[in-house]
Protein backbone atom coordinates (compact mmCIF):
# COMPACT_ATOMS: atom_id res chain seq x y z
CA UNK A 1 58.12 161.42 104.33
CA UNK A 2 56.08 164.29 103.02
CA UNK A 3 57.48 164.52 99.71
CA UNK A 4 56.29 160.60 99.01
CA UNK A 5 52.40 161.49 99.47
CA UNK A 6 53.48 165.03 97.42
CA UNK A 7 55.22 163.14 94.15
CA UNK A 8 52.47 160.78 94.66
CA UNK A 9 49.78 163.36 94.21
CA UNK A 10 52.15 164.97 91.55
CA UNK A 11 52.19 161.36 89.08
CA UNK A 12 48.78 160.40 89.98
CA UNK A 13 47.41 164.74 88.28
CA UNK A 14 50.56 163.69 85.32
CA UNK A 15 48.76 160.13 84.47
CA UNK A 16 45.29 161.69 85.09
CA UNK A 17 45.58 164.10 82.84
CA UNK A 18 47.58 162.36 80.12
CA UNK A 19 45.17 159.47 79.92
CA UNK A 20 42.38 162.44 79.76
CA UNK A 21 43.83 163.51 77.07
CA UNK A 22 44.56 160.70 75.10
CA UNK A 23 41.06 159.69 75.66
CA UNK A 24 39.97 163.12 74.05
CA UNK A 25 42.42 162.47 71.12
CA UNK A 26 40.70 159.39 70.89
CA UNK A 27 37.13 160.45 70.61
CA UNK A 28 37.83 163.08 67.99
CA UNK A 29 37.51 166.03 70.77
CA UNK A 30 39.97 168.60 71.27
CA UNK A 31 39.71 168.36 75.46
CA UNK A 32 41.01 166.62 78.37
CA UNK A 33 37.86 164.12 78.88
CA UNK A 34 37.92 162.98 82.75
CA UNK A 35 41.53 163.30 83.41
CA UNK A 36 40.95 165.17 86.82
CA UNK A 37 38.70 162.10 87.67
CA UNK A 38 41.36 159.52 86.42
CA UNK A 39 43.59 161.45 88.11
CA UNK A 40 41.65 161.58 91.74
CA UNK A 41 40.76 157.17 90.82
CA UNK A 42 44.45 156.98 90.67
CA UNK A 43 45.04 158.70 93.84
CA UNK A 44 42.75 156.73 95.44
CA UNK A 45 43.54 153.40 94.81
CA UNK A 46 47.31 154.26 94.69
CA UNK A 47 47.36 155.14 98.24
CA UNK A 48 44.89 152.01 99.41
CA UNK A 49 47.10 150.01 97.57
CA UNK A 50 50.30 151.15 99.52
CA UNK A 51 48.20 151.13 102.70
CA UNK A 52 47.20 147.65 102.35
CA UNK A 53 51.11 146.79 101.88
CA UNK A 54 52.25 148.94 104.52
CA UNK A 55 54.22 151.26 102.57
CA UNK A 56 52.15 154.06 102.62
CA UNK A 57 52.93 155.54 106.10
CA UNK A 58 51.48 158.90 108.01
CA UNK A 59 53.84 160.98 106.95
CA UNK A 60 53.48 160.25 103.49
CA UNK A 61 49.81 161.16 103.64
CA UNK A 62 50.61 164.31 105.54
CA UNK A 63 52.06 165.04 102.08
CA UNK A 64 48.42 164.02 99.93
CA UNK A 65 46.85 165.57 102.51
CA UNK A 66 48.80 169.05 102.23
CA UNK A 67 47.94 169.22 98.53
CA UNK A 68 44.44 168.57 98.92
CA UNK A 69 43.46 170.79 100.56
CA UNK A 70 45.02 173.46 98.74
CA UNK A 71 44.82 171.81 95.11
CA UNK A 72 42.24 169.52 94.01
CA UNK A 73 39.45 171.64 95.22
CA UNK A 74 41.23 174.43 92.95
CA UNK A 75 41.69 172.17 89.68
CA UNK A 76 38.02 170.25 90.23
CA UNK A 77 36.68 173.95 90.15
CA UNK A 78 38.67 174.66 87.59
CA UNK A 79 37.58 171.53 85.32
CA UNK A 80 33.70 172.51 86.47
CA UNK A 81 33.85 175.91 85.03
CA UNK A 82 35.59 174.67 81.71
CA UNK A 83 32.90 172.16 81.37
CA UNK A 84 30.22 174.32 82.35
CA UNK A 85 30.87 176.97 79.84
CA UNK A 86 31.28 174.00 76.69
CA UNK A 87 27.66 173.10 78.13
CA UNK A 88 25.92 176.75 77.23
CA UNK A 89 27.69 176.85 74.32
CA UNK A 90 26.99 173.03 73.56
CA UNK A 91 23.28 174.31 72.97
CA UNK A 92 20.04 172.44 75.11
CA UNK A 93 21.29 168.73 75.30
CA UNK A 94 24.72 169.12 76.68
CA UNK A 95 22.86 171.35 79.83
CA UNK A 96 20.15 168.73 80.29
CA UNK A 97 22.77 165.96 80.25
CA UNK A 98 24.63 168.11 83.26
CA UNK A 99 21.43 168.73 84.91
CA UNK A 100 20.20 165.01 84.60
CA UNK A 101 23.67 163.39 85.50
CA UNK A 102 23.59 166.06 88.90
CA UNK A 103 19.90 165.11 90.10
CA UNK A 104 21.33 161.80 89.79
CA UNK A 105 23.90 162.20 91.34
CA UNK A 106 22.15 163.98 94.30
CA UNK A 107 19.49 161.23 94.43
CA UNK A 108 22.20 158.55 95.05
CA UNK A 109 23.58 160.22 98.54
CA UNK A 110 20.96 158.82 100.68
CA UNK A 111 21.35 155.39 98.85
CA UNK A 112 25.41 155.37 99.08
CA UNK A 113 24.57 156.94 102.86
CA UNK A 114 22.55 153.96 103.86
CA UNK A 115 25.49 151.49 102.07
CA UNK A 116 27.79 152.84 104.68
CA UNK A 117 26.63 152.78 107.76
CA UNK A 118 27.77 150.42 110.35
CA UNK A 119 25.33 147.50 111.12
């Protein structure tokens, strides 16, 4: 059913962002530190974890599906501008780290795009 892949989504954000905050608490920094990524990891291998058991059927991903395209875009937008704006006012390293940890980023793709393709 739909409303699996939905409450799915909905304890994968709940865990995400709880162990993003915790994580902040830990580090002596008053903000959620990765919990959108936590969250998405979770989602992830959640659902290839049901899927490899059989329990995680079409209809239930209609349901992750739904919300992704609608939410996660929204909240990883959300979570870039928050980090974005702590970066400018974070002074010259914090918006070199961003910068350097993009290019890299960007310089990977054709790496990870070679890793995938069929032989």
């Amino acid at each position: 059913m739909t409303i699996y892949g939905v409450a799915l989504l909905a304890v994968s954000t709940l865990v995400g962002l709880t162990l993003g905050d915790e994580l902040g608490a830990l580090l002596g920094v008053k903000a959620n530190i990765g919990g959108v990524g936590f969250a998405m990891l979770l989602l992830i291998f959640s659902t290839d974890w049901l899927k490899a058991r059989g329990r995680f059927t079409p209809p239930s991903a209609a349901g992750v599906v739904f919300w992704s395209n609608m939410y996660i875009p929204i909240v990883v937008a959300m979570a870039a501008q928050q980090n974005v704006l702590a970066s400018v006012k974070g002074g010259p390293l914090a918006i070199l780290a961003g910068v350097a940890g993009t290019a890299i980023s960007f310089a990977m793709i054709p790496a990870l795009a070679r890793l995938g393709r069929p032989k």
